[in-house]
PDB file of N, CA and C in Angstrom:
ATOM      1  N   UNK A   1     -10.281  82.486  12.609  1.00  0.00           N
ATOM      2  CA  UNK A   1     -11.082  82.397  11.403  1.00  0.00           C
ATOM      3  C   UNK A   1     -11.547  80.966  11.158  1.00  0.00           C
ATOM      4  N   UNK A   2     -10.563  79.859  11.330  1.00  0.00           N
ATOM      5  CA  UNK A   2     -11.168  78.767  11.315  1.00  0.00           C
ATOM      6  C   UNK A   2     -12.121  78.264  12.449  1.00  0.00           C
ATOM      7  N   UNK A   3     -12.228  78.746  13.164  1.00  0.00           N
ATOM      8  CA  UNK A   3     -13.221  78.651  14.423  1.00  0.00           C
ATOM      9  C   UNK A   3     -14.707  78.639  13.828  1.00  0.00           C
ATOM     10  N   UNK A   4     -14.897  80.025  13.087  1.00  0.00           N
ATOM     11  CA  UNK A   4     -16.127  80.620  12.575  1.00  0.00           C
ATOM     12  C   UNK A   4     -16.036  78.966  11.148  1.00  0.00           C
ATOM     13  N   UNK A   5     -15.232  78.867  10.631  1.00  0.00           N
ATOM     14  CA  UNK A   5     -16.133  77.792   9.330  1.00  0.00           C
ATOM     15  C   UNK A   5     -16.295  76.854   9.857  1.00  0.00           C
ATOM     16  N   UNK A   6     -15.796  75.999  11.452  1.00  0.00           N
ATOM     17  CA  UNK A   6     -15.881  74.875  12.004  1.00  0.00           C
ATOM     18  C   UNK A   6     -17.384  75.205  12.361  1.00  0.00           C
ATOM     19  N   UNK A   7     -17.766  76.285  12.710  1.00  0.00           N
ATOM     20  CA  UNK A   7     -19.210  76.684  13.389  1.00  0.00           C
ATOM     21  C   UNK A   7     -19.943  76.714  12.249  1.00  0.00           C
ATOM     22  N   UNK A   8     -19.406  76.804  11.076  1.00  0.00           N
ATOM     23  CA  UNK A   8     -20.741  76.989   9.850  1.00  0.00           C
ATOM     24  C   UNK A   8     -20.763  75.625   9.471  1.00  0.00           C
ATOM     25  N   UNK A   9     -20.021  74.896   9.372  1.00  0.00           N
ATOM     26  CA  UNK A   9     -20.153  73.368   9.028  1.00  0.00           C
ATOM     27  C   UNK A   9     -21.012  72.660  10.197  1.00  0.00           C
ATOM     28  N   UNK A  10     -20.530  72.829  11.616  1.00  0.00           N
ATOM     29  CA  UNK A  10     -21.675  72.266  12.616  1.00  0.00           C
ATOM     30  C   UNK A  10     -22.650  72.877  12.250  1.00  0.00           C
ATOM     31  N   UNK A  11     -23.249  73.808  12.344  1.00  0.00           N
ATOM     32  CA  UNK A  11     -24.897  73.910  12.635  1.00  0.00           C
ATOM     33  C   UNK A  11     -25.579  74.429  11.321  1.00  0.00           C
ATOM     34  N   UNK A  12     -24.732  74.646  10.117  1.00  0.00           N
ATOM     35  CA  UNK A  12     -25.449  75.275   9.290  1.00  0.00           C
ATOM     36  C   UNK A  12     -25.650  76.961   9.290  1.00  0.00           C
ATOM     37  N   UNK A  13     -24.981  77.150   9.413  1.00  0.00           N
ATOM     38  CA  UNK A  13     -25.053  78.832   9.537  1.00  0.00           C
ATOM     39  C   UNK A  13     -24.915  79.567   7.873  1.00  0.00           C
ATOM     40  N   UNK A  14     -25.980  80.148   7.770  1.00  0.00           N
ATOM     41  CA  UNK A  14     -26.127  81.093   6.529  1.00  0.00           C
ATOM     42  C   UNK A  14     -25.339  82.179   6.222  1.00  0.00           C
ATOM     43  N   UNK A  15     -25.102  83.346   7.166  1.00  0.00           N
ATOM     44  CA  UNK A  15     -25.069  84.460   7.775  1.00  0.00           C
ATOM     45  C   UNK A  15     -24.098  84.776   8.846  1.00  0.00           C
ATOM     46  N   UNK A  16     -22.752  85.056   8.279  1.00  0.00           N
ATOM     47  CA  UNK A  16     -21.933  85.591   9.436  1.00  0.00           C
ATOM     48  C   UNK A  16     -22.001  87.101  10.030  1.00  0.00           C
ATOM     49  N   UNK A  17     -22.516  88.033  10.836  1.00  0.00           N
ATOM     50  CA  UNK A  17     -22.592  89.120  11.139  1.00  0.00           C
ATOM     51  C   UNK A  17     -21.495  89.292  12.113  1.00  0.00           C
ATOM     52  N   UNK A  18     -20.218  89.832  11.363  1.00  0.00           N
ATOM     53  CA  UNK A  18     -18.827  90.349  12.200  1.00  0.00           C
ATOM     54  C   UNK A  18     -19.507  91.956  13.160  1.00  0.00           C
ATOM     55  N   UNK A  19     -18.938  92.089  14.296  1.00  0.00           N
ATOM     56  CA  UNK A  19     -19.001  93.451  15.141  1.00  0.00           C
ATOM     57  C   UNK A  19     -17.946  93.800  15.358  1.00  0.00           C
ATOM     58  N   UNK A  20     -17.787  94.877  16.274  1.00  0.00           N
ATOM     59  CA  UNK A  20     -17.083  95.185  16.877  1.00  0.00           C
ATOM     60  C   UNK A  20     -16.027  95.817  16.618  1.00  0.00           C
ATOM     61  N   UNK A  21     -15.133  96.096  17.255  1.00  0.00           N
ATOM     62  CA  UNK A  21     -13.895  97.001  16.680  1.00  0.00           C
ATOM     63  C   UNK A  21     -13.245  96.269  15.112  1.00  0.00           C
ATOM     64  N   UNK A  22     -13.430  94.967  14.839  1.00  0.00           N
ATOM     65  CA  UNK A  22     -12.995  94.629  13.839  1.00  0.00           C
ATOM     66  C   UNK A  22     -13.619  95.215  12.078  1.00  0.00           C
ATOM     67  N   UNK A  23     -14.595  95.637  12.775  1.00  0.00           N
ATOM     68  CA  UNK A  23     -15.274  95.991  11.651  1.00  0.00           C
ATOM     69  C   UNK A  23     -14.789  97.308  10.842  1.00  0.00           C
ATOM     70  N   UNK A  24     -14.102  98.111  11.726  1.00  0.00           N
ATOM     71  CA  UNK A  24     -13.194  99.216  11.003  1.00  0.00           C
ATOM     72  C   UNK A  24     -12.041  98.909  10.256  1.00  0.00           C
ATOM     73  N   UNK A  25     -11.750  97.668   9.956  1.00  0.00           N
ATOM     74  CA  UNK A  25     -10.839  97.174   9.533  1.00  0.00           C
ATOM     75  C   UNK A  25     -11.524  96.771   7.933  1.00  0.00           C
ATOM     76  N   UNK A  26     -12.485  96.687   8.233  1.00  0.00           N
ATOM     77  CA  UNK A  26     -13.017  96.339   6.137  1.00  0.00           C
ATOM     78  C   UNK A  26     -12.731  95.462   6.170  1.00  0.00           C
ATOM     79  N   UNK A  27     -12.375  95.679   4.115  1.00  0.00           N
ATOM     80  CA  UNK A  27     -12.025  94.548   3.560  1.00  0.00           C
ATOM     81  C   UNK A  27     -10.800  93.917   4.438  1.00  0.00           C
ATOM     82  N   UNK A  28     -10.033  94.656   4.571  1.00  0.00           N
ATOM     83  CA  UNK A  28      -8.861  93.774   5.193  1.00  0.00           C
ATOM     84  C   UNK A  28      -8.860  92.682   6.174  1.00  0.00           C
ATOM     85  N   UNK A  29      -9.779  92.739   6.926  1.00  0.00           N
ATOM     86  CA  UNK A  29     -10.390  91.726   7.605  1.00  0.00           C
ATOM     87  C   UNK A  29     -11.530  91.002   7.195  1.00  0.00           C
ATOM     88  N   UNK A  30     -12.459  91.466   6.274  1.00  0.00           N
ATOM     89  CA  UNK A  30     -13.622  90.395   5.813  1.00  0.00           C
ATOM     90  C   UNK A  30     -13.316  89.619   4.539  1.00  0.00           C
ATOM     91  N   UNK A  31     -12.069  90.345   4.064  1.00  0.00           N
ATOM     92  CA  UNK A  31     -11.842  89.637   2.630  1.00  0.00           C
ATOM     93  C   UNK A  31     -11.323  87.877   3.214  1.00  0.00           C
ATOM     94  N   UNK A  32     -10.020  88.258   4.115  1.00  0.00           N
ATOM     95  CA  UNK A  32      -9.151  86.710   4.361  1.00  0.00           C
ATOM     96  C   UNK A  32     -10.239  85.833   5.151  1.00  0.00           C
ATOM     97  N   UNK A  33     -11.366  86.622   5.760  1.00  0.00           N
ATOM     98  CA  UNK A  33     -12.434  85.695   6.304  1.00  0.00           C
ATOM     99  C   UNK A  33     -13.358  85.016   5.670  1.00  0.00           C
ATOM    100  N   UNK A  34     -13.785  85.641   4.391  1.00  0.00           N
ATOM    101  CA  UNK A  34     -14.519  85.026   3.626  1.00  0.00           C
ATOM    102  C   UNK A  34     -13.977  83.654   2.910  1.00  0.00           C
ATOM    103  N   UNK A  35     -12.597  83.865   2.529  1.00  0.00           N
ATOM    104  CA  UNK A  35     -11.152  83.347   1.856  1.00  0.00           C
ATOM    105  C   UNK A  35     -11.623  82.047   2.550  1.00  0.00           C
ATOM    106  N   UNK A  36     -10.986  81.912   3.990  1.00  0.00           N
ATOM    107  CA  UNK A  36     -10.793  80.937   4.966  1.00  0.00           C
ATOM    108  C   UNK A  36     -12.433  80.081   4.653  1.00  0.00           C
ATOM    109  N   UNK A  37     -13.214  80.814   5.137  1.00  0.00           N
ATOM    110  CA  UNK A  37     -14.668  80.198   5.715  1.00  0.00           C
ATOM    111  C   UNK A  37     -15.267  79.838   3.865  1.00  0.00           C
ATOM    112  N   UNK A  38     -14.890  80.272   3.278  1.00  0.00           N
ATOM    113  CA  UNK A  38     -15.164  79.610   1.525  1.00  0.00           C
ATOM    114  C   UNK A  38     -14.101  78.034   1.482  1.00  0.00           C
ATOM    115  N   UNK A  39     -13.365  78.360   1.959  1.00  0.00           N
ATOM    116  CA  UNK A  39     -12.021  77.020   1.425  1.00  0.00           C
ATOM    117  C   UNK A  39     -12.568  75.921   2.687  1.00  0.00           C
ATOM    118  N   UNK A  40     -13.282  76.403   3.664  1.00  0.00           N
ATOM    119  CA  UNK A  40     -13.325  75.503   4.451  1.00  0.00           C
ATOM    120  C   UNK A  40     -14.507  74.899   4.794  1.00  0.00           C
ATOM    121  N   UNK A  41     -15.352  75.357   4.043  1.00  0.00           N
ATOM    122  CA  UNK A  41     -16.803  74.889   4.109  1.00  0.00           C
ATOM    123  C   UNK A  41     -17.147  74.086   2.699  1.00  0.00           C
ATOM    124  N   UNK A  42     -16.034  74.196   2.232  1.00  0.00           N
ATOM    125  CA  UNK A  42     -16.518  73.567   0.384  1.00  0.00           C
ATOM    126  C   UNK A  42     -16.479  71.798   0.146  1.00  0.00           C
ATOM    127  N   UNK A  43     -17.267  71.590   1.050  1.00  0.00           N
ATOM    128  CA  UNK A  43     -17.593  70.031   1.408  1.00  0.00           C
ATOM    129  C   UNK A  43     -18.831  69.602   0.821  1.00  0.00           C
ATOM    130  N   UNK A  44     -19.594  71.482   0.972  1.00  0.00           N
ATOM    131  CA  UNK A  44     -21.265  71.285   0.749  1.00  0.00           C
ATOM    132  C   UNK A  44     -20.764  72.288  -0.341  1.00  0.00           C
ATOM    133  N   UNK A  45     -20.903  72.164  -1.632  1.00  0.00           N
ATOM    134  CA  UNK A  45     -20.970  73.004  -2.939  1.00  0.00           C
ATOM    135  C   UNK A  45     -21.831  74.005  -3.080  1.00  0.00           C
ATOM    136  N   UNK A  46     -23.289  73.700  -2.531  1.00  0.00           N
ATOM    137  CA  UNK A  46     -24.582  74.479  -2.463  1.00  0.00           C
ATOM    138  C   UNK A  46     -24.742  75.490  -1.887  1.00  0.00           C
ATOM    139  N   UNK A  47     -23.748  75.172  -0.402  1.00  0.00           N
ATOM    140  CA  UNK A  47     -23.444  75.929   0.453  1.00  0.00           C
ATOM    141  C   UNK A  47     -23.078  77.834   0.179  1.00  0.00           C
ATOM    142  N   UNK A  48     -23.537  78.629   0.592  1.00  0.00           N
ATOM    143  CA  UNK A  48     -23.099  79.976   0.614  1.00  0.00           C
ATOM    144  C   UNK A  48     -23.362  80.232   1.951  1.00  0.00           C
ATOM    145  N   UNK A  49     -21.912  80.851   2.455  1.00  0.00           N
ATOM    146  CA  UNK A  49     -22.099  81.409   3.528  1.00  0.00           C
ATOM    147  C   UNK A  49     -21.241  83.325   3.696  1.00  0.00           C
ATOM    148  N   UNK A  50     -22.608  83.948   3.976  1.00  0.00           N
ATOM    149  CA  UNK A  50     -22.374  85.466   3.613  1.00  0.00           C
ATOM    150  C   UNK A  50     -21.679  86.190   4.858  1.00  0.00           C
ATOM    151  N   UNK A  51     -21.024  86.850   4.768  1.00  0.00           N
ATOM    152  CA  UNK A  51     -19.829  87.552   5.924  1.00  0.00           C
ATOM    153  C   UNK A  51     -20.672  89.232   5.448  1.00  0.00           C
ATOM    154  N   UNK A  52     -21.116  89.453   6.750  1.00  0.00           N
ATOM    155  CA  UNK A  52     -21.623  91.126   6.662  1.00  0.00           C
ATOM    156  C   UNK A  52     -21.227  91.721   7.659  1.00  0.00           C
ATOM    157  N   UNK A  53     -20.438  93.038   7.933  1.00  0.00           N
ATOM    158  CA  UNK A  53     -19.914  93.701   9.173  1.00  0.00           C
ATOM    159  C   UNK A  53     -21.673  94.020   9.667  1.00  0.00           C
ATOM    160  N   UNK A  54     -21.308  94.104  10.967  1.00  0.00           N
ATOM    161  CA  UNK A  54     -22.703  94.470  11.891  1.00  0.00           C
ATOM    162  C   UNK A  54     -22.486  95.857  11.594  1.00  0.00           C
ATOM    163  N   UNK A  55     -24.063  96.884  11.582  1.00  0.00           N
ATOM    164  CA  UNK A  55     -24.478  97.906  11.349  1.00  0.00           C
ATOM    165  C   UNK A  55     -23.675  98.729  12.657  1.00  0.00           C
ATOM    166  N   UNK A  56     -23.849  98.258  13.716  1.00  0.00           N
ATOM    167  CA  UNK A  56     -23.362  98.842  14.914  1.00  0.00           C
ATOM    168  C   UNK A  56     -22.285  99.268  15.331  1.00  0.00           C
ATOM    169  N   UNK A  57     -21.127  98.695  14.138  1.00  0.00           N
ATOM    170  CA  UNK A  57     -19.712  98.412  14.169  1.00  0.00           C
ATOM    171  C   UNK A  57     -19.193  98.447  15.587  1.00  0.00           C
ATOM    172  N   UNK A  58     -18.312  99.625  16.320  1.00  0.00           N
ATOM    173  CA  UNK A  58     -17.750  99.612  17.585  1.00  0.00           C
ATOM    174  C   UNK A  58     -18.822  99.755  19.174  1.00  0.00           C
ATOM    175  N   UNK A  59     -20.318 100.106  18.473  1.00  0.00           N
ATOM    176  CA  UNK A  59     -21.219 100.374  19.321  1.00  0.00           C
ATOM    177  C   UNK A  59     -21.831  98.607  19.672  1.00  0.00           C
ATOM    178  N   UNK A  60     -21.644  97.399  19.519  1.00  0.00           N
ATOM    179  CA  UNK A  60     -22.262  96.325  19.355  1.00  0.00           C
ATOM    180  C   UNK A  60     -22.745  96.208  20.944  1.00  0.00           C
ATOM    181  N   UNK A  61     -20.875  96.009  21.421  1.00  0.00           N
ATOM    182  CA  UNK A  61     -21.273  95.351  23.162  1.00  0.00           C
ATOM    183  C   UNK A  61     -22.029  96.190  23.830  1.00  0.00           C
ATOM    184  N   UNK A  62     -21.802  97.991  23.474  1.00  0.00           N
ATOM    185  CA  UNK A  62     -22.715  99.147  23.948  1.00  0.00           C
ATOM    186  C   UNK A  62     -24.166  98.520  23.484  1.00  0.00           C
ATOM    187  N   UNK A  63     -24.452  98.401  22.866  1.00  0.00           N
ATOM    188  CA  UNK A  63     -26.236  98.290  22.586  1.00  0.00           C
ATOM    189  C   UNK A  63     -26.216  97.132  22.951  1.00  0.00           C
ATOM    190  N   UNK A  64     -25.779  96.404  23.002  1.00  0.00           N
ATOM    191  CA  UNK A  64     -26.172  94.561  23.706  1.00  0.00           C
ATOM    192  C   UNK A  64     -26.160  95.111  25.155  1.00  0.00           C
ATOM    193  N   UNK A  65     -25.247  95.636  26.405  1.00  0.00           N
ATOM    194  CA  UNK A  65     -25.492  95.909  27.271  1.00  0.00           C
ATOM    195  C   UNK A  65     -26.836  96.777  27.841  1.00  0.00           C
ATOM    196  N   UNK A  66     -26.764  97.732  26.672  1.00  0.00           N
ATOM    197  CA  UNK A  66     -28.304  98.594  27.002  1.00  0.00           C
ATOM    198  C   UNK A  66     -29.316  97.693  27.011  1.00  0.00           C
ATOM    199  N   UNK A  67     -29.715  96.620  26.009  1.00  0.00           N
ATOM    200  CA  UNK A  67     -30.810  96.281  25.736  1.00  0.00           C
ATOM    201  C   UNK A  67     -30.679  95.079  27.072  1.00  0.00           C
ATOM    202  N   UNK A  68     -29.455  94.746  27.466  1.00  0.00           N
ATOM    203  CA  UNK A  68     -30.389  93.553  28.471  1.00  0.00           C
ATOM    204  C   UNK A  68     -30.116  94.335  29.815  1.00  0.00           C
ATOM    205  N   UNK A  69     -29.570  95.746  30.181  1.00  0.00           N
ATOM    206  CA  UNK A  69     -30.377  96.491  31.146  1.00  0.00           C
ATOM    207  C   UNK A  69     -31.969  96.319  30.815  1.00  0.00           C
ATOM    208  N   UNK A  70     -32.244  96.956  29.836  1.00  0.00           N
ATOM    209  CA  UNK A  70     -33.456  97.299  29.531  1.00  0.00           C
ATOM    210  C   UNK A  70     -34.660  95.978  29.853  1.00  0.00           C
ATOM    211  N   UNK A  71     -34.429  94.738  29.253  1.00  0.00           N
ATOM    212  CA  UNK A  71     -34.804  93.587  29.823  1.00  0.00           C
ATOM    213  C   UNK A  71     -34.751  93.386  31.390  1.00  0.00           C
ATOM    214  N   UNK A  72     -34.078  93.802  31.913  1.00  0.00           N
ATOM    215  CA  UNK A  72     -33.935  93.195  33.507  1.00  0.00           C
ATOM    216  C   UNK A  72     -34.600  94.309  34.208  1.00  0.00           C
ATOM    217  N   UNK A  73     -35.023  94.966  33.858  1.00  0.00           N
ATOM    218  CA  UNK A  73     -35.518  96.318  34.261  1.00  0.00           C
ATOM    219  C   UNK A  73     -37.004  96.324  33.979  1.00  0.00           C
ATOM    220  N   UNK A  74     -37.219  95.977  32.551  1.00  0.00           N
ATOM    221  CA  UNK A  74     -38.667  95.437  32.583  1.00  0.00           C
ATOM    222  C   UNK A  74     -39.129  94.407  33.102  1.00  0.00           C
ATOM    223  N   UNK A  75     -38.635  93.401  33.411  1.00  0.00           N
ATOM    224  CA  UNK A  75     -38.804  92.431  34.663  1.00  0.00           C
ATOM    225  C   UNK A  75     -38.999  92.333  35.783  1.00  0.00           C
ATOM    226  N   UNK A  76     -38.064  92.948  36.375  1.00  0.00           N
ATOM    227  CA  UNK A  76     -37.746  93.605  37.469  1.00  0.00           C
ATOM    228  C   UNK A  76     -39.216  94.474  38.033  1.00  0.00           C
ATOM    229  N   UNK A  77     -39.567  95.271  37.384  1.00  0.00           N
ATOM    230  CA  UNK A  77     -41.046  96.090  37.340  1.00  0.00           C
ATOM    231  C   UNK A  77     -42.559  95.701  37.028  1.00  0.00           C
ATOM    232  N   UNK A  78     -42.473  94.179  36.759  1.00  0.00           N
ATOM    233  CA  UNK A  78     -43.387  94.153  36.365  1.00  0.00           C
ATOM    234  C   UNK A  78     -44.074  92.663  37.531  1.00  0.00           C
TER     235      UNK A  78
END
């Protein structure tokens, strides 16, 4: 968890989009993440940084793999 607010303090990140199997976990997992990445970004006051489970939840790495078949394939053909 502190990984992700070290990454919102480097580059400025708005927008955390969690995937993956964690996302069946809810609140129980986005609450202590928000917790962490709020206490640890509060350097910049202005700052909001939003924690949203991905739409895809356990399907993420499945549709990331399809789509860059799908890329290498249209390449590939053309």
């Amino acid at each position: 968890m502190l990984v992700i607010a070290n990454l919102i303090n480097l580059i400025d990140i708005e927008v955390v989009i969690v995937g993956g199997g964690v996302t069946n976990a809810g609140e129980l997992f986005l609450a202590p993440l928000q917790a962490v990445v709020t206490q640890e970004t509060a350097n910049i006051p202005s700052r909001t940084v939003s924690i949203l489970p991905s739409r895809l939840g356990d399907n993420a790495g499945v549709m990331g793999a399809i789509a860059l078949a799908q890329q290498k394939q249209s390449t590939f053909f053309s």
